[in-house]
N, C-alpha and C. Protein backbone atom coordinates (compact mmCIF):
# COMPACT_ATOMS: atom_id res chain seq x y z
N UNK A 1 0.83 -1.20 0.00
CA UNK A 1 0.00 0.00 0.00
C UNK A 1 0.87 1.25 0.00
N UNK A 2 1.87 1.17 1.02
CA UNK A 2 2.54 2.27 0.75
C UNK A 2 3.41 2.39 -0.66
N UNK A 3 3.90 1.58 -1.06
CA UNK A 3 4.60 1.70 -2.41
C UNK A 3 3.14 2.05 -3.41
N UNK A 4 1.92 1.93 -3.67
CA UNK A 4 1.33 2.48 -4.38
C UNK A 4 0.98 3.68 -3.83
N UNK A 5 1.04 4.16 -2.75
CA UNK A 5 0.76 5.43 -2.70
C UNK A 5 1.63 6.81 -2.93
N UNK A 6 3.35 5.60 -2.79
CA UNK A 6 4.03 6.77 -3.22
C UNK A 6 4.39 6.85 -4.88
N UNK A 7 4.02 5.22 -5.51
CA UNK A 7 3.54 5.68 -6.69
C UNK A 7 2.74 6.84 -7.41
N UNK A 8 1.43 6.67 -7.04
CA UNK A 8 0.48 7.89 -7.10
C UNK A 8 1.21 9.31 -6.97
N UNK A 9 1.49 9.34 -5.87
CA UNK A 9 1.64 10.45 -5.42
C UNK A 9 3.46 11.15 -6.43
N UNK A 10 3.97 9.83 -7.13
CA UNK A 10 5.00 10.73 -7.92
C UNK A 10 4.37 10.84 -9.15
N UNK A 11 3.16 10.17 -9.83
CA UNK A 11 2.68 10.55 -10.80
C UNK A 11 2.60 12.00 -11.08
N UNK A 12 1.44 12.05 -9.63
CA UNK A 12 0.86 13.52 -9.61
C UNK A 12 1.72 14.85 -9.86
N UNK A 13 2.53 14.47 -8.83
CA UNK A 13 4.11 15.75 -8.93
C UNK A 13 4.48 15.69 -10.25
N UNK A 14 4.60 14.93 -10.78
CA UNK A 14 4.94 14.67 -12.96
C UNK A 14 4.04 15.50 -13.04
N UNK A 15 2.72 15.43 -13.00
CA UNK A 15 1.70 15.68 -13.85
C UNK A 15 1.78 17.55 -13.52
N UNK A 16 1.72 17.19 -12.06
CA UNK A 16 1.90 19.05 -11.77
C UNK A 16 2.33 19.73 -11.90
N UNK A 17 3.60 18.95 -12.36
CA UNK A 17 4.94 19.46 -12.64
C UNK A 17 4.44 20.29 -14.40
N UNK A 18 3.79 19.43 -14.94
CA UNK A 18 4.16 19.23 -16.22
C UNK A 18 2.84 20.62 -16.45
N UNK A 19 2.01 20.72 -15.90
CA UNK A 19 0.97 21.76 -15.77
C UNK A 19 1.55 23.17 -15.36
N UNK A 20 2.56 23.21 -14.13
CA UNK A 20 3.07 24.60 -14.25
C UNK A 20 3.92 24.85 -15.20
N UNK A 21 4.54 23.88 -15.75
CA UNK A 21 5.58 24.28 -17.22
C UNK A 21 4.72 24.54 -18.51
N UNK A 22 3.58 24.32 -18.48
CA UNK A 22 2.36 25.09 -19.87
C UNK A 22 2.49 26.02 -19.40
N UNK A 23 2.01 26.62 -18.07
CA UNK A 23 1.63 28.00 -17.34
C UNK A 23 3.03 28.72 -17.73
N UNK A 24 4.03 28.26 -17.06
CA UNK A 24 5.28 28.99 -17.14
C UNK A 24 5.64 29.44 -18.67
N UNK A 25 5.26 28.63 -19.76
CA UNK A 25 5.44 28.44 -21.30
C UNK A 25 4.91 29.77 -21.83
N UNK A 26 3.65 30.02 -21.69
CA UNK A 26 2.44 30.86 -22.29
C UNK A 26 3.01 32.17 -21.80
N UNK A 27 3.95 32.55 -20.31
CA UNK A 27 4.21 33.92 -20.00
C UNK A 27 5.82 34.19 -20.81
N UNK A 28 6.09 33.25 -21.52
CA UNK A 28 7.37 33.71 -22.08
C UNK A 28 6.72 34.93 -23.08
N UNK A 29 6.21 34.69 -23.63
CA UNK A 29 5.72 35.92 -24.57
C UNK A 29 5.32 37.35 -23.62
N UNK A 30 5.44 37.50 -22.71
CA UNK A 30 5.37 38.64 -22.29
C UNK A 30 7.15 39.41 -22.37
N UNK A 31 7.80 38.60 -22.45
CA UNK A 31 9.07 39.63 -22.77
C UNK A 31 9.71 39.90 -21.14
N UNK A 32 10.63 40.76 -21.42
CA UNK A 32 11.86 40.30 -20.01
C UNK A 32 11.32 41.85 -19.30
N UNK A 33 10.16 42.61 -19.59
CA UNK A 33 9.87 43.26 -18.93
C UNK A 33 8.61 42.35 -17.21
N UNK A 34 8.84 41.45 -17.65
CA UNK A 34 8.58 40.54 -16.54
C UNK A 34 9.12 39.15 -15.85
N UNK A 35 9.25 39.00 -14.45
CA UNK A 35 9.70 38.26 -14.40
C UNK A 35 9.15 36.75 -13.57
N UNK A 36 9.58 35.96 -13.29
CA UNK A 36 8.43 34.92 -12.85
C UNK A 36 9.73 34.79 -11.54
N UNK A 37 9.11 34.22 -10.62
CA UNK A 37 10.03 33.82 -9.34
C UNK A 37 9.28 32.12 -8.30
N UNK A 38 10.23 32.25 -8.15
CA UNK A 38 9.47 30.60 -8.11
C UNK A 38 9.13 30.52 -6.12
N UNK A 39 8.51 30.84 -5.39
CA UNK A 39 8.36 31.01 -3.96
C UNK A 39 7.88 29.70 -3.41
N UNK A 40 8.27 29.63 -1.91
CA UNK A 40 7.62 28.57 -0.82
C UNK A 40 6.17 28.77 -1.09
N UNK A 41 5.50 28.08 -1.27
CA UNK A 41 4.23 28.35 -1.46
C UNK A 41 3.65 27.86 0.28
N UNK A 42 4.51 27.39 0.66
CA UNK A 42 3.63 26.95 1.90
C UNK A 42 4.65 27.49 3.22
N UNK A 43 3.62 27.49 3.87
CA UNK A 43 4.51 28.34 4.88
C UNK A 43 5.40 27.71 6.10
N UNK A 44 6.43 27.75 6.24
CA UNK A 44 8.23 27.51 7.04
C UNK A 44 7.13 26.89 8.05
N UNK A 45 6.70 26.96 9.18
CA UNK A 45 5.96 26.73 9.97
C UNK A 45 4.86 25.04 9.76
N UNK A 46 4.42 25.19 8.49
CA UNK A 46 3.72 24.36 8.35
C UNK A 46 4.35 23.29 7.63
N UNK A 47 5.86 23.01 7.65
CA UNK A 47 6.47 21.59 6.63
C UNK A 47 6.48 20.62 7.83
N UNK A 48 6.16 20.52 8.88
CA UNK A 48 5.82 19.09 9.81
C UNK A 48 4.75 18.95 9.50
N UNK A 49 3.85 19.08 8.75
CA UNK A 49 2.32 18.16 8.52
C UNK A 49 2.92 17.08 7.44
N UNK A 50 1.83 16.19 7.28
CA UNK A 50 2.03 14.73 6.89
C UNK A 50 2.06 15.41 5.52
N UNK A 51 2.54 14.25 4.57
CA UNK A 51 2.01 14.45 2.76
C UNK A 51 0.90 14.38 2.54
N UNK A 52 -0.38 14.18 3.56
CA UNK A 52 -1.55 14.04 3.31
C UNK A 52 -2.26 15.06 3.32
N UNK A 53 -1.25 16.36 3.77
CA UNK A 53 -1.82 17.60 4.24
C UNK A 53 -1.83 18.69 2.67
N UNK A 54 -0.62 18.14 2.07
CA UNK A 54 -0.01 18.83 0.69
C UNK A 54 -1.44 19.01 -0.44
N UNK A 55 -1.46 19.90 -0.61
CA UNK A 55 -2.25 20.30 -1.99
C UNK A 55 -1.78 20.21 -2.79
N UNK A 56 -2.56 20.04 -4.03
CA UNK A 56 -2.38 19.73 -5.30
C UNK A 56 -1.71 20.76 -6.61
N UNK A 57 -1.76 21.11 -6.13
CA UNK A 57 -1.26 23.05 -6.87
C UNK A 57 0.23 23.35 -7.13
N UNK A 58 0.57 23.70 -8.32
CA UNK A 58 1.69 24.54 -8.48
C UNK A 58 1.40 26.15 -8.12
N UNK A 59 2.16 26.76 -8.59
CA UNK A 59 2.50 27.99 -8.36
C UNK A 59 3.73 28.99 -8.13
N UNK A 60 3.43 30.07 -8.69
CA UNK A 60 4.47 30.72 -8.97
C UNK A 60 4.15 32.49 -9.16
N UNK A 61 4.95 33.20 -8.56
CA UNK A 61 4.66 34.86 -8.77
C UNK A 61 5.48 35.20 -10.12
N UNK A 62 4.09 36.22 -10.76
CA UNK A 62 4.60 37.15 -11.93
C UNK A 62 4.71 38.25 -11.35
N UNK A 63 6.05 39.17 -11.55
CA UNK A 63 6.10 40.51 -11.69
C UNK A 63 6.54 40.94 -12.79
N UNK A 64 5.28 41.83 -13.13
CA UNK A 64 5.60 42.47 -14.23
C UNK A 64 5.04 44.11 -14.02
N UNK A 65 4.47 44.91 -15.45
CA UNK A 65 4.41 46.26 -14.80
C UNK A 65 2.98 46.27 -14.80
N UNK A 66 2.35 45.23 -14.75
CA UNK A 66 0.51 45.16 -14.12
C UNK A 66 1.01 44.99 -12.48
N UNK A 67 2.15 44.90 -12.12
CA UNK A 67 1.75 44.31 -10.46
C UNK A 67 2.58 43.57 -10.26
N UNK A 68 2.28 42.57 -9.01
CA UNK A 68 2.46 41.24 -8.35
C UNK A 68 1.06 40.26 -8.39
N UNK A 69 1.47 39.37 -9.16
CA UNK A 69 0.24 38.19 -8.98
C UNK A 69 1.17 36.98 -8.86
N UNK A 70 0.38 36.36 -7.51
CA UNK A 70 0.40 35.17 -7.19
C UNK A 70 -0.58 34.14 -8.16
N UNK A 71 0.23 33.70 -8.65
CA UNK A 71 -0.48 32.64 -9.45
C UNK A 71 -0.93 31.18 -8.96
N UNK A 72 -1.94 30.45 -8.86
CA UNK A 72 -1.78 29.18 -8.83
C UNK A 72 -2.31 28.73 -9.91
N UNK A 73 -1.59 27.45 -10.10
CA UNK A 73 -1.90 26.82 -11.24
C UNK A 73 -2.64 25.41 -10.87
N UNK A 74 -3.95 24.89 -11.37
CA UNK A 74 -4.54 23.85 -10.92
C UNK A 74 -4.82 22.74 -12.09
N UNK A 75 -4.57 21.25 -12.24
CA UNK A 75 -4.46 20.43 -13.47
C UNK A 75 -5.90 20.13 -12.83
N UNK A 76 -7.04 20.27 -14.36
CA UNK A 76 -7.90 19.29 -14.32
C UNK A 76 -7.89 18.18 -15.58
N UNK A 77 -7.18 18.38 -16.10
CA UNK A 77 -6.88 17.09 -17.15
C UNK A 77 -8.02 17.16 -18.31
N UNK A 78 -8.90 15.70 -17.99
CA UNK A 78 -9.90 15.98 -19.40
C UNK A 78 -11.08 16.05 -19.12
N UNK A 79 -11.00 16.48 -17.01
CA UNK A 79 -12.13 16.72 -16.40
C UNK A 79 -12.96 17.98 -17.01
N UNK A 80 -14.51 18.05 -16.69
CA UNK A 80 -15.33 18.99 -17.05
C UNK A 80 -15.48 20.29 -15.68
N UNK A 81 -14.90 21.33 -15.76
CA UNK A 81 -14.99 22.25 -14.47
C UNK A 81 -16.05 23.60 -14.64
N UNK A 82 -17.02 23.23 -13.15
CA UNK A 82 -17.93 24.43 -13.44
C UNK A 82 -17.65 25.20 -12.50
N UNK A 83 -17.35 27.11 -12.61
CA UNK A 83 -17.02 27.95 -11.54
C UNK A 83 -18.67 28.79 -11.65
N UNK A 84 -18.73 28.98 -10.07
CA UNK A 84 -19.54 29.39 -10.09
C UNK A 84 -19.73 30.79 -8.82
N UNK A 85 -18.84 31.61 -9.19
CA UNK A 85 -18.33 32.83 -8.24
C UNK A 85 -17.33 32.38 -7.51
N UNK A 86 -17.38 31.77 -6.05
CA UNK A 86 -16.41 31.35 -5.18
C UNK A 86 -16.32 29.79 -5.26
N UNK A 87 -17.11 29.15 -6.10
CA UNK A 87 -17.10 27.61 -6.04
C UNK A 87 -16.69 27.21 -7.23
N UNK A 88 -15.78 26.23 -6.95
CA UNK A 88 -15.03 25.55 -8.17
C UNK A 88 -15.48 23.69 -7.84
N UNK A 89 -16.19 23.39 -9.14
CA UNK A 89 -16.60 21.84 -9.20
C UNK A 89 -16.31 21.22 -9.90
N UNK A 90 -15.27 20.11 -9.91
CA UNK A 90 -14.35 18.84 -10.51
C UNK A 90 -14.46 17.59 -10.42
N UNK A 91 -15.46 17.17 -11.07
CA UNK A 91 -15.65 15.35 -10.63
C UNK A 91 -16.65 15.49 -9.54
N UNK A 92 -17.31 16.25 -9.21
CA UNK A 92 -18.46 16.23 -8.58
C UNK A 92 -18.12 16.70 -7.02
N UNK A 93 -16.66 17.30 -6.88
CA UNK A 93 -16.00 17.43 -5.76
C UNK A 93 -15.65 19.31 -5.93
N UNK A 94 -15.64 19.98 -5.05
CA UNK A 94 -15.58 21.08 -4.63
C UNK A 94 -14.06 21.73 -3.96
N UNK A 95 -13.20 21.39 -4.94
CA UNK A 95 -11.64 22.01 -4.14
C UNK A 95 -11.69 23.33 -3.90
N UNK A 96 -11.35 23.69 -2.98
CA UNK A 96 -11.34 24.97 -2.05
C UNK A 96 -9.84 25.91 -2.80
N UNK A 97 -9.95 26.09 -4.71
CA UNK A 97 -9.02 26.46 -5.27
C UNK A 97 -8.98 28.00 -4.93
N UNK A 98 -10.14 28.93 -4.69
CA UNK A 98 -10.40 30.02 -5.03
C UNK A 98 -9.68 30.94 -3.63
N UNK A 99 -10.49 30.03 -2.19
CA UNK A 99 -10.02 30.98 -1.38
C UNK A 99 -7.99 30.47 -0.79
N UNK A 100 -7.88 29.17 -1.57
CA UNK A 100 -6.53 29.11 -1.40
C UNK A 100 -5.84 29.94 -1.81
N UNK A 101 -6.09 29.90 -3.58
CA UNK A 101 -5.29 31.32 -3.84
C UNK A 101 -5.21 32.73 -3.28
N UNK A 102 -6.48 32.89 -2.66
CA UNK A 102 -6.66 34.27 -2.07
C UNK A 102 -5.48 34.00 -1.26
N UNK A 103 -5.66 33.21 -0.13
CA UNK A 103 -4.41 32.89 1.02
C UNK A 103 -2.88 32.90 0.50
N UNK A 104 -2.78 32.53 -0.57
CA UNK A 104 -1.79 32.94 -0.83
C UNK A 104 -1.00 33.89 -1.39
N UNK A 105 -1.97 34.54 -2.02
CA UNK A 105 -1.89 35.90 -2.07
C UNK A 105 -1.73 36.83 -1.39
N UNK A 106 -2.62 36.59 -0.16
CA UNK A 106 -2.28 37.64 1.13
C UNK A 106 -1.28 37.04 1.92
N UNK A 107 -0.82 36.07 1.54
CA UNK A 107 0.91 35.71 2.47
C UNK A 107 1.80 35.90 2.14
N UNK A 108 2.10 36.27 0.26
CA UNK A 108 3.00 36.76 -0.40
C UNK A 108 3.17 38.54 -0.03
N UNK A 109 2.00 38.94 -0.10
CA UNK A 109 1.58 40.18 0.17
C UNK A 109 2.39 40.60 1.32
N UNK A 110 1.77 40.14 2.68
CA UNK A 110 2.33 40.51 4.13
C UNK A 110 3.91 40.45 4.12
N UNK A 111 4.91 39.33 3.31
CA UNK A 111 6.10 39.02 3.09
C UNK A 111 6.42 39.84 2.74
N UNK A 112 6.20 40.25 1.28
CA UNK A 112 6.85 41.16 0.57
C UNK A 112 6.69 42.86 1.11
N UNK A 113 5.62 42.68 1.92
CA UNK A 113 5.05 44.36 2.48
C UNK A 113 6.32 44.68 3.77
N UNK A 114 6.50 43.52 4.25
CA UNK A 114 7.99 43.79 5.62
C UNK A 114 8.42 43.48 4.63
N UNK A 115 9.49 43.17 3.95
CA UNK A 115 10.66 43.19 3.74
C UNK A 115 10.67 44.46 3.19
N UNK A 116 9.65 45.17 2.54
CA UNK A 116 10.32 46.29 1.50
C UNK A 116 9.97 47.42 2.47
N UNK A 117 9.04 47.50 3.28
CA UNK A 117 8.41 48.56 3.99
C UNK A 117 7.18 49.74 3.84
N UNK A 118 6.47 48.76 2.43
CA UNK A 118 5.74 49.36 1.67
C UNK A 118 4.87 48.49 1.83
N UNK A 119 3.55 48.75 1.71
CA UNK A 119 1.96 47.91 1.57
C UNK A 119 2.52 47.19 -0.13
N UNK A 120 2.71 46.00 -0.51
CA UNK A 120 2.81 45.82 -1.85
C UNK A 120 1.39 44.63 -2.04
N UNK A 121 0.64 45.04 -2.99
CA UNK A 121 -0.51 44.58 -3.48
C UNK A 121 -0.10 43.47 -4.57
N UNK A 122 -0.86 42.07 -4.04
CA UNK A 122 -0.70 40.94 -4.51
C UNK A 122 -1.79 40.48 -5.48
N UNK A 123 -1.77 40.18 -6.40
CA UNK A 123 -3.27 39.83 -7.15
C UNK A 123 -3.43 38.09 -6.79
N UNK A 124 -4.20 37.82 -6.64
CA UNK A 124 -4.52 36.14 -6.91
C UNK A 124 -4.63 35.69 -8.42
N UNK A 125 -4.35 34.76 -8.68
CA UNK A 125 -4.98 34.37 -10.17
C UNK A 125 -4.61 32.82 -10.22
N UNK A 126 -6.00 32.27 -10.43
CA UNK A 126 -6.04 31.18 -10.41
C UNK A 126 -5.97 30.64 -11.85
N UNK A 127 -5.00 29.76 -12.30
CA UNK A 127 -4.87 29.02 -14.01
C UNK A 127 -5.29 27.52 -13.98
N UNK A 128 -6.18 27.41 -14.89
CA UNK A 128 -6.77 25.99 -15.21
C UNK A 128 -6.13 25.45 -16.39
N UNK A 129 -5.24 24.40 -16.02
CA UNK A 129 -4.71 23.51 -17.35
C UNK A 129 -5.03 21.88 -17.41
N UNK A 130 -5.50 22.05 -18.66
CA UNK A 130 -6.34 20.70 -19.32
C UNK A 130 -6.91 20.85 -20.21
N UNK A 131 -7.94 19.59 -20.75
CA UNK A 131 -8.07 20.14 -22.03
C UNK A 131 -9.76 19.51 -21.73
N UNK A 132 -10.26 19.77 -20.52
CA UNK A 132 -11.72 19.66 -19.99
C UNK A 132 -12.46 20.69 -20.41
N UNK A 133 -13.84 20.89 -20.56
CA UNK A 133 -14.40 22.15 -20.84
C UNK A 133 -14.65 22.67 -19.49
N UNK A 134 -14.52 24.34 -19.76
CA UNK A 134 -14.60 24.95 -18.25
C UNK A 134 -15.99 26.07 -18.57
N UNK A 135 -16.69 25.63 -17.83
CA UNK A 135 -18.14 26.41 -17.47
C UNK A 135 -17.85 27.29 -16.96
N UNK A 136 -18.23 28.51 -17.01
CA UNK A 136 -18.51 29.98 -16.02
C UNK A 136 -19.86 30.17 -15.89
N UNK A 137 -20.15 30.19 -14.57
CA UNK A 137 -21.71 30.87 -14.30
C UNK A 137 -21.50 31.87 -13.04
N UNK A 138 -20.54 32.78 -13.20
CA UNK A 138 -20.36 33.68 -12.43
C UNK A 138 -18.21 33.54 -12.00
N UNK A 139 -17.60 35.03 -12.08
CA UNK A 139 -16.30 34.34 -11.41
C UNK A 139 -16.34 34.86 -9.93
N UNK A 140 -15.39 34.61 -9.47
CA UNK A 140 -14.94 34.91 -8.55
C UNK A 140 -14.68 36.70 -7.96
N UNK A 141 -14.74 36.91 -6.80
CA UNK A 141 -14.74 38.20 -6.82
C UNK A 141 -13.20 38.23 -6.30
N UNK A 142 -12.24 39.40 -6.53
CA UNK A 142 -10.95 39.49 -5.81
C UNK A 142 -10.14 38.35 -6.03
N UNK A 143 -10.51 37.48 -7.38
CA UNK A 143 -9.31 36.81 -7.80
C UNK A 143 -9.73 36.28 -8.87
N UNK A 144 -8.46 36.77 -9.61
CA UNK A 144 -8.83 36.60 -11.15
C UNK A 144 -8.38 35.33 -11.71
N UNK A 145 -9.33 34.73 -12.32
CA UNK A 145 -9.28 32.97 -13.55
C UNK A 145 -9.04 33.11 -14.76
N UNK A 146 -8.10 31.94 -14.99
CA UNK A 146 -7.85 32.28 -16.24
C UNK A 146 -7.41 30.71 -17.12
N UNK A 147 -7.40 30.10 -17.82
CA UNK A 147 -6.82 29.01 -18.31
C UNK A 147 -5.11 29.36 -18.70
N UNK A 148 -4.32 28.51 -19.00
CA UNK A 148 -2.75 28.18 -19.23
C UNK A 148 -2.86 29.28 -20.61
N UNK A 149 -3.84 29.40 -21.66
CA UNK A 149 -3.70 29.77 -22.56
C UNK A 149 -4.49 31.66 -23.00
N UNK A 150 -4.72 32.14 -21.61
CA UNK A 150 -5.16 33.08 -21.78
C UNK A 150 -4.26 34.24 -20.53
N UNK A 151 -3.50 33.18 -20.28
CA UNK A 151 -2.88 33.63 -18.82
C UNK A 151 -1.60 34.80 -19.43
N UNK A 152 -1.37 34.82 -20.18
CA UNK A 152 -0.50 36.13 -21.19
C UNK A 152 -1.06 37.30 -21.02
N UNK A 153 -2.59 37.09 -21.42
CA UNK A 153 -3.19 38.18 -22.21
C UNK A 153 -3.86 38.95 -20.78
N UNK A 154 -4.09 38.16 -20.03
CA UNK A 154 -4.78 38.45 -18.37
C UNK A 154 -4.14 39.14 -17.79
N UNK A 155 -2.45 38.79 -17.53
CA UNK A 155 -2.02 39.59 -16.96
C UNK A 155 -1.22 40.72 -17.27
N UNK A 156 -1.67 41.31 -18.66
CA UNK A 156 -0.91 42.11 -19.27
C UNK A 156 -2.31 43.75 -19.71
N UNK A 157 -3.36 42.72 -19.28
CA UNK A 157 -5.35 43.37 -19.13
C UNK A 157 -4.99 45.13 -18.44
N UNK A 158 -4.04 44.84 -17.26
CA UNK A 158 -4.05 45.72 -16.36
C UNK A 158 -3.35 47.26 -16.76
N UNK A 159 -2.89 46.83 -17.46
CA UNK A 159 -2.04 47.91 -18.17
C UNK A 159 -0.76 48.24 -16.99
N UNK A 160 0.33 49.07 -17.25
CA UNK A 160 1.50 49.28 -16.18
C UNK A 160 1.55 50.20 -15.15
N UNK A 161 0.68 49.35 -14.03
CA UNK A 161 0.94 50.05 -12.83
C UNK A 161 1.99 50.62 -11.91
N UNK A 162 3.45 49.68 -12.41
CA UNK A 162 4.80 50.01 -11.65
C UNK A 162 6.15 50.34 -13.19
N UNK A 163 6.79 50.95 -12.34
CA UNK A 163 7.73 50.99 -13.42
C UNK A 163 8.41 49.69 -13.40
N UNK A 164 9.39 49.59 -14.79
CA UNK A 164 10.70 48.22 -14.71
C UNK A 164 11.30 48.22 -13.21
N UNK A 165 11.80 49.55 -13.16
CA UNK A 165 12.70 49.05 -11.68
C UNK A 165 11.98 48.81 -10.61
N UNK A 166 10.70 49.50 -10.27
CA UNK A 166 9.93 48.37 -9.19
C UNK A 166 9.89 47.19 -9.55
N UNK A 167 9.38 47.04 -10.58
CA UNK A 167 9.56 45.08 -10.77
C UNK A 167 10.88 44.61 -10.54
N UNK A 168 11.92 44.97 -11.31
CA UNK A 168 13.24 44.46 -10.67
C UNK A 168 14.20 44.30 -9.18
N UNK A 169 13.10 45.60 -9.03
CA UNK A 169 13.60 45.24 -7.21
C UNK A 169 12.99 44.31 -6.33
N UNK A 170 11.12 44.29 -6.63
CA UNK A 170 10.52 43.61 -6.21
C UNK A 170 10.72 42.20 -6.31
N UNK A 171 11.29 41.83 -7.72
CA UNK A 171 11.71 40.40 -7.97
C UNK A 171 12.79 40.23 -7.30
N UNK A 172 14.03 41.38 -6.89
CA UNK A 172 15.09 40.73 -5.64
C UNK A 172 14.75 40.59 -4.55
N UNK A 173 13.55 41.12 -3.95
CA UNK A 173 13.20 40.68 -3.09
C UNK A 173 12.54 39.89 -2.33
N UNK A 174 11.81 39.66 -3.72
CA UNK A 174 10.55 38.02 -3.63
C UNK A 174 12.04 36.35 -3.83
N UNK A 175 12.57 37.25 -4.44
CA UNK A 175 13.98 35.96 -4.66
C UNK A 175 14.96 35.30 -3.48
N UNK A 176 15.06 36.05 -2.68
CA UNK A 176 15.15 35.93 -1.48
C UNK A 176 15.01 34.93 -0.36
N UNK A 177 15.62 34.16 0.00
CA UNK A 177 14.69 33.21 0.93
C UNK A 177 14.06 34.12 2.50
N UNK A 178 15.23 35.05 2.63
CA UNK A 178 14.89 35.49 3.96
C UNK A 178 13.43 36.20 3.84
N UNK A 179 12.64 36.71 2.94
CA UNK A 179 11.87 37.86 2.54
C UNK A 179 10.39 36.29 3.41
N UNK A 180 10.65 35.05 2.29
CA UNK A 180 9.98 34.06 3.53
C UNK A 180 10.19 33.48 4.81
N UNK A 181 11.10 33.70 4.96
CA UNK A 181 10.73 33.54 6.86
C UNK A 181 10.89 34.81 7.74
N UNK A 182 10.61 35.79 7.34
CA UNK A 182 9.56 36.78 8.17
C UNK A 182 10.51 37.43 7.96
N UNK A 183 12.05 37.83 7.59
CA UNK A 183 12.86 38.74 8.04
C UNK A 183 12.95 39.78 7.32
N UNK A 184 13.48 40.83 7.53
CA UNK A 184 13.48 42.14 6.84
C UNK A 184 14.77 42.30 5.89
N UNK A 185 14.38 42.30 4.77
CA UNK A 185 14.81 42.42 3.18
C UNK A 185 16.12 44.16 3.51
N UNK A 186 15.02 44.91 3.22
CA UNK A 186 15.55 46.42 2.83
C UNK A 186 14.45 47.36 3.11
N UNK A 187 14.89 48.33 3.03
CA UNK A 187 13.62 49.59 3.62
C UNK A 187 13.03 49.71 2.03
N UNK A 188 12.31 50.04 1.45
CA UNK A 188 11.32 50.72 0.41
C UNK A 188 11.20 51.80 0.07
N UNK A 189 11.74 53.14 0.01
CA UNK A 189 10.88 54.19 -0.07
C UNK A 189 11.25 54.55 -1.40
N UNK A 190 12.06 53.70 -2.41
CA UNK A 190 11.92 54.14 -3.63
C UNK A 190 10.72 53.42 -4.72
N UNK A 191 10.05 52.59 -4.08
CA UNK A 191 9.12 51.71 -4.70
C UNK A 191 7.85 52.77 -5.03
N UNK A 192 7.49 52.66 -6.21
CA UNK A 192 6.20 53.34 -6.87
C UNK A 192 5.19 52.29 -7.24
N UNK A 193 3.87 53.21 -6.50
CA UNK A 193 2.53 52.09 -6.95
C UNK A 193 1.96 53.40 -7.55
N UNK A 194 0.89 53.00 -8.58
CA UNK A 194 0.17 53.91 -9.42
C UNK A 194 -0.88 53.58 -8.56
N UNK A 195 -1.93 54.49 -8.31
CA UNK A 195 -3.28 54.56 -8.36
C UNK A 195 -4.20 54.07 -9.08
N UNK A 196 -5.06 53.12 -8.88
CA UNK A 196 -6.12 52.66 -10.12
C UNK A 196 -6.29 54.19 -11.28
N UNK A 197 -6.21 53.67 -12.56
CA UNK A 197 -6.58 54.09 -13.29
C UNK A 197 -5.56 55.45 -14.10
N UNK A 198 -4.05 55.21 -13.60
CA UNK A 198 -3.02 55.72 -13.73
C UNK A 198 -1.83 54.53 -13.75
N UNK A 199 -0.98 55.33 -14.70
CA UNK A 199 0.16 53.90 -15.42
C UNK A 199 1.18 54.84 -14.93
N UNK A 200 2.60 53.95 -15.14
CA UNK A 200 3.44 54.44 -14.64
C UNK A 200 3.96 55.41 -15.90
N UNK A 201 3.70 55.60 -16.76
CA UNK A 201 4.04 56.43 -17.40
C UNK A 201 3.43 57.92 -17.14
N UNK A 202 2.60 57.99 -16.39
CA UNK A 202 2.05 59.10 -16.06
C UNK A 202 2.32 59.99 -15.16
N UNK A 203 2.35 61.65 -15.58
CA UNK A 203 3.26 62.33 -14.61
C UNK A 203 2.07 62.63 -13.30
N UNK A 204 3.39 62.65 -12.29
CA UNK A 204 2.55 62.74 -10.67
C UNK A 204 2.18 64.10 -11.06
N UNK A 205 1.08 64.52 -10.36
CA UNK A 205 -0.11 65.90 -10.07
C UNK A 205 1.05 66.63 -8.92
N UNK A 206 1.21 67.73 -9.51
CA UNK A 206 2.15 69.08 -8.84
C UNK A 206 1.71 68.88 -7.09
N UNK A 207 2.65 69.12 -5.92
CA UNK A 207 2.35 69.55 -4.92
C UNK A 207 1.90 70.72 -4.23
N UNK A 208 0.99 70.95 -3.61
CA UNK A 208 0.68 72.16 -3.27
C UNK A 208 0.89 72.54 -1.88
């Protein structure tokens, strides 16, 4: 029993494996004005739980000049998936994909906000790879879906909220191991966030 379970269980890592490398594939076309960083997805604290505790999920942060998004990436194969705002249904089963990503989003977030000394805003975005049909009857609110093959065009939607060198700093600091276990990176005060509905190309409003 145990040798088939750790069978199984190296399939899956293949298979997951092989699902974040589509995901990872599709953002090469965004160009070296972004960069991908590969993070603990789970938190220092929590590696004494069993393998029974491990989720199914890849994942990986884009920075580019839309932001920081935490990505997860989820394989449904040649399963049929219906979302339906906060509920995601796979084989008649309900994985809790939506508010995971949120969670991990707001843990990348809190990380990256101490180390730099700045509030830095994390997007969620959840990627579906397979070749199942995926139903929408409502998405999700505060985290954006997307399949392996639309995941280019999604996160590029936002237009450029930060300049190159925020992303380049931000990516030394998400690169980091210390930035995950709680410790303090560098101070921030050269980091620029745009305001909804302003790009970084846009000049700041005079002081008065």
């Amino acid at each position: 029993m145990d040798w088939a379970r750790r069978r199984r269980a190296e399939r899956g890592a293949r298979r997951l494996e092989a699902a974040g490398a589509r995901a990872l594939t599709r953002l090469d076309r965004l160009g070296p004005a972004w960069h991908i960083v590969d993070w603990p997805r789970t938190d220092p604290a929590q590696l004494h739980w069993s393998d029974a505790d491990a989720d199914e999920r890849a994942g990986f942060l884009a920075i580019g000049p839309g932001g920081v998004f935490a990505v997860t990436v989820a394989d449904h194969g040649r399963s049929r998936v219906l979302i339906a705002g906060d509920v995601v249904q796979i084989n008649g089963k309900r994985p809790p994909y939506v508010s995971e990503a949120r969670r991990d989003a707001k843990r990348a977030g809190r990380a990256m906000s101490a180390a730099v000394g700045l509030t830095v805003p994390v997007t969620p975005v959840l990627t579906f790879v397979g070749n199942g049909v995926i139903s929408v009857h409502g998405l999700p609110r505060d985290c954006l879906v997307a399949t392996d093959r639309e995941l280019d065009r999604l996160l590029v939607a936002g237009g450029a909220r930060i300049s190159p060198v925020t992303a380049s700093k931000l990516t030394a600091v998400a690169s980091q191991p210390a930035t995950w276990m709680n410790t303090s990176y560098r101070a921030g005060g050269d980091y620029r966030w745009q305001e909804p509905g302003r790009t970084a190309a846009d000049k700041r409003p005079p002081r008065r």
